[in-house]
N, C-alpha and C. Protein backbone atom coordinates (compact mmCIF):
# COMPACT_ATOMS: atom_id res chain seq x y z
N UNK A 1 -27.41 35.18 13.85
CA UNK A 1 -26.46 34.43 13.07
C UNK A 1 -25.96 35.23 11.88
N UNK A 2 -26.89 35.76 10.87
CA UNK A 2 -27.06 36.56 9.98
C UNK A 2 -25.78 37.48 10.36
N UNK A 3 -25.77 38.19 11.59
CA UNK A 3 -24.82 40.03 11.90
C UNK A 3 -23.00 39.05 11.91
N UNK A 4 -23.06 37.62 12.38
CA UNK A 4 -21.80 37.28 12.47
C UNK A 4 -21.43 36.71 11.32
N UNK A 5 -22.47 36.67 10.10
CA UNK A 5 -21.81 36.21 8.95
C UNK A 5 -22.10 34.83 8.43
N UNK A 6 -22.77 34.29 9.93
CA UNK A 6 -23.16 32.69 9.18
C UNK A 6 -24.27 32.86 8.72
N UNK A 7 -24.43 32.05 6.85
CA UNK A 7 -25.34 31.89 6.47
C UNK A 7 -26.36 30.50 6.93
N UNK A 8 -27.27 30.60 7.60
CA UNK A 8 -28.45 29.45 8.10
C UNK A 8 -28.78 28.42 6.91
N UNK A 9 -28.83 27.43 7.05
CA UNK A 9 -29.52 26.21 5.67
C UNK A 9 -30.33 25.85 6.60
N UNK A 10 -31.78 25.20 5.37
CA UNK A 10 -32.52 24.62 6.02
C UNK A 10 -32.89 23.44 7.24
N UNK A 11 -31.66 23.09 7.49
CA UNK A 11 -31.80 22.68 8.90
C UNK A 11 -31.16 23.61 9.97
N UNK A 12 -30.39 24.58 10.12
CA UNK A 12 -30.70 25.61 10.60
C UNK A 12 -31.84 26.43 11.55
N UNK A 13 -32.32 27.04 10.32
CA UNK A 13 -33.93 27.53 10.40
C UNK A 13 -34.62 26.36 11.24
N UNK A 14 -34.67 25.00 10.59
CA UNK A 14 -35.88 24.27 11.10
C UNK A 14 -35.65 23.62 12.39
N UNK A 15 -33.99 23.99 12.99
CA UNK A 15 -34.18 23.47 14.20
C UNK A 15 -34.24 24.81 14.46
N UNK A 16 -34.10 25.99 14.67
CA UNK A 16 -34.40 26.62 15.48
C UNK A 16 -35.84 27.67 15.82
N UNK A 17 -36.50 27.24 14.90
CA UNK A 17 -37.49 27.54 14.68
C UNK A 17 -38.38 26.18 15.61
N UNK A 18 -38.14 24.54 15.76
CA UNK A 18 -38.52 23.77 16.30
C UNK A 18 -38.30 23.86 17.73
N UNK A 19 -37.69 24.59 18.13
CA UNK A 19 -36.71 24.67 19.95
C UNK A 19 -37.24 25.90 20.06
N UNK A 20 -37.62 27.27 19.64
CA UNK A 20 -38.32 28.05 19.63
C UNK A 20 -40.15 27.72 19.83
N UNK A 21 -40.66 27.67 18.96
CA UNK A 21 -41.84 26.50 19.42
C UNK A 21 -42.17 25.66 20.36
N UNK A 22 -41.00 24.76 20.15
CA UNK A 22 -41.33 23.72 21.57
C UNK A 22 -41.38 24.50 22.66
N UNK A 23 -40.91 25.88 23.07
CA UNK A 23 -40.72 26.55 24.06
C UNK A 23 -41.75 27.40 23.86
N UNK A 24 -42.35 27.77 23.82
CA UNK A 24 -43.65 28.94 23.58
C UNK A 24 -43.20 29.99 23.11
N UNK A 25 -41.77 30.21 22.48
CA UNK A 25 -41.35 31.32 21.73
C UNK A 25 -41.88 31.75 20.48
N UNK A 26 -43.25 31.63 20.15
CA UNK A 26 -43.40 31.60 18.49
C UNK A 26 -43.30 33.00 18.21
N UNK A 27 -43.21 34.07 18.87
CA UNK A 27 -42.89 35.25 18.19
C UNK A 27 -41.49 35.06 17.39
N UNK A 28 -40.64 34.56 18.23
CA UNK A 28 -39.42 34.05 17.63
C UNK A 28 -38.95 33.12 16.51
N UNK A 29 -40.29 32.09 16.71
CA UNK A 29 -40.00 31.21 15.72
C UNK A 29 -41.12 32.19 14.34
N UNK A 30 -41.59 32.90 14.28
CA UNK A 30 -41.96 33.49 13.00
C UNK A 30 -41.34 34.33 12.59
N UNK A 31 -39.93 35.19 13.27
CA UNK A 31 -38.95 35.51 13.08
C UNK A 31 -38.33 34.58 12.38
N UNK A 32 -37.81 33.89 12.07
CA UNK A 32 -36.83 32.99 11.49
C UNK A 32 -37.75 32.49 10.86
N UNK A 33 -38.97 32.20 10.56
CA UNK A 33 -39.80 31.74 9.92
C UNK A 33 -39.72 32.59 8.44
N UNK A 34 -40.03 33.75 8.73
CA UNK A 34 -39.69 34.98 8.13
C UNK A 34 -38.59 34.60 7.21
N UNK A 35 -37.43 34.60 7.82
CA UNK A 35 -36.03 34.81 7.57
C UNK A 35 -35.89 33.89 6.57
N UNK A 36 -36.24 32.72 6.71
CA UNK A 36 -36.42 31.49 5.82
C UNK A 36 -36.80 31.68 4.84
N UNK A 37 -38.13 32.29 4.41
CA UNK A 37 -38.78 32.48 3.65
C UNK A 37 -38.07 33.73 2.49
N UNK A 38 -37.65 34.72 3.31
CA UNK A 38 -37.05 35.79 2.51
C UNK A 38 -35.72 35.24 1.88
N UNK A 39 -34.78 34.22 2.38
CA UNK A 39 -33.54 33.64 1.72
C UNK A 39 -33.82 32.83 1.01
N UNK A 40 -34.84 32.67 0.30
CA UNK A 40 -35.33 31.72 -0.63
C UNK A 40 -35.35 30.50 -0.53
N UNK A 41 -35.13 29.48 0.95
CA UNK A 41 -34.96 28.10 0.75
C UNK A 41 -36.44 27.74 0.85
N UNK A 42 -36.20 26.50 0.26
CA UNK A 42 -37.77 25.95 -0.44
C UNK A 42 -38.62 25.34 1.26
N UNK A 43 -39.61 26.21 1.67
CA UNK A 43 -40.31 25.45 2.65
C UNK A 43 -40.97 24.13 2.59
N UNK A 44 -40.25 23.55 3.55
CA UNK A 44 -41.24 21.88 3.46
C UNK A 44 -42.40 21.80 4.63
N UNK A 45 -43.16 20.73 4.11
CA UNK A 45 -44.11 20.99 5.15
C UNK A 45 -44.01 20.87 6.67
N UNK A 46 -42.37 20.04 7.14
CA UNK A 46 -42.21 19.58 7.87
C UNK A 46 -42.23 21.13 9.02
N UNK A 47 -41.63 22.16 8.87
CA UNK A 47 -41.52 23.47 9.24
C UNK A 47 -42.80 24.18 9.47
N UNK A 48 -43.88 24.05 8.34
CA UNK A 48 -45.07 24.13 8.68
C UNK A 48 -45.86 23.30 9.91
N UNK A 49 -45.59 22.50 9.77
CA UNK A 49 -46.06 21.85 11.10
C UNK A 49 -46.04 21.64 11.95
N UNK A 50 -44.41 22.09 12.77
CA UNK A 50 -43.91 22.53 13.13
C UNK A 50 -44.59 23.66 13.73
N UNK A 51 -44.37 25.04 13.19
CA UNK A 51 -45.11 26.01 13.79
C UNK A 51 -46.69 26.02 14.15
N UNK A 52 -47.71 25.13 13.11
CA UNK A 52 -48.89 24.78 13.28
C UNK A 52 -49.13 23.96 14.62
N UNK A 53 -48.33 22.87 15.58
CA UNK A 53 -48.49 22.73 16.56
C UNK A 53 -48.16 23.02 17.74
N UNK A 54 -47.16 24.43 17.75
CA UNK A 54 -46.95 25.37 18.51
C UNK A 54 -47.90 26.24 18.78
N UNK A 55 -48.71 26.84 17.54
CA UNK A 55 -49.54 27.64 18.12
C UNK A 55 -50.94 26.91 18.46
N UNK A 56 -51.08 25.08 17.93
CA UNK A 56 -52.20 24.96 18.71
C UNK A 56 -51.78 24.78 20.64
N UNK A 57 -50.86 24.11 20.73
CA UNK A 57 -50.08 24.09 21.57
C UNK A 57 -50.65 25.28 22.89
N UNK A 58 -50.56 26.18 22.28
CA UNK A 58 -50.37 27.64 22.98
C UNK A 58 -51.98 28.28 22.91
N UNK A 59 -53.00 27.47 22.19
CA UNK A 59 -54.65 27.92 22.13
C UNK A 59 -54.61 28.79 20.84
N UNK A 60 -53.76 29.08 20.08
CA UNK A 60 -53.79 29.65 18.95
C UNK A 60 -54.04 29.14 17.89
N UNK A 61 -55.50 29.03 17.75
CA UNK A 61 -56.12 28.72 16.48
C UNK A 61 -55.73 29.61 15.01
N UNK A 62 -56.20 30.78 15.55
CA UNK A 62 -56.89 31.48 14.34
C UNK A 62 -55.09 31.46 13.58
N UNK A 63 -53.32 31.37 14.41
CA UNK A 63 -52.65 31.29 13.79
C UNK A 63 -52.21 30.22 13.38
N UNK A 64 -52.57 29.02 13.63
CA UNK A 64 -52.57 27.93 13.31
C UNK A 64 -52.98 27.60 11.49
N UNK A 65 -54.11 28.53 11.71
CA UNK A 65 -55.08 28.13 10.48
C UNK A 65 -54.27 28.82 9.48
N UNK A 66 -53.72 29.84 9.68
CA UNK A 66 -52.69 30.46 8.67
C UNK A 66 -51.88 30.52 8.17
N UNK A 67 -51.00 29.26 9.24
CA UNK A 67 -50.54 28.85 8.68
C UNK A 67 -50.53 27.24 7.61
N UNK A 68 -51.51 27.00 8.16
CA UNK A 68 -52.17 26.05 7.08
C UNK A 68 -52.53 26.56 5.79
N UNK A 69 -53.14 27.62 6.15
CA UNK A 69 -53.47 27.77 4.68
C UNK A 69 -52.64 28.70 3.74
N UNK A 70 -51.04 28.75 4.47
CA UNK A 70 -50.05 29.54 3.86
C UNK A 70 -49.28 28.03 3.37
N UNK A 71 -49.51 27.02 4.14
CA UNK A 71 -48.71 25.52 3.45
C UNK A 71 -49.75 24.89 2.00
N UNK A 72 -51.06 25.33 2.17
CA UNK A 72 -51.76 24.89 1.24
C UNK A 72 -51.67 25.64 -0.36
N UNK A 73 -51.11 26.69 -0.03
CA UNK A 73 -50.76 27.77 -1.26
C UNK A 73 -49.91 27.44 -2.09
């Protein structure tokens, strides 16, 4: 989106980061997870949780937990 000039808002990011996830893409969705984070919009938890039940989703604990305890910070 970024190379054609559109700037993403937080619903943006959080749907595509949610359709990424729902699909077992989370390399992708921590890409834009990323992206989010570096354009300064304020993370809600809703995005966190989001990715937190993707990777339990997928047997991924140990990233699960990290991101918990990156929402608890």
């Amino acid at each position: 989106m970024l190379c054609r000039g559109v700037v993403p808002d937080l619903v943006s990011f959080s749907s595509l980061i949610a359709v990424f996830s729902r699909n077992k893409y989370l390399d992708q969705a921590l890409v834009y997870f990323g992206d989010m984070k570096k354009s300064g919009l304020v993370l809600e938890n809703v995005i966190h949780t989001i990715l937190k039940n993707g990777f339990c989703k997928n047997c991924n604990m140990l990233e699960a937990l990290k991101i918990r305890d990156e929402m608890l910070d």
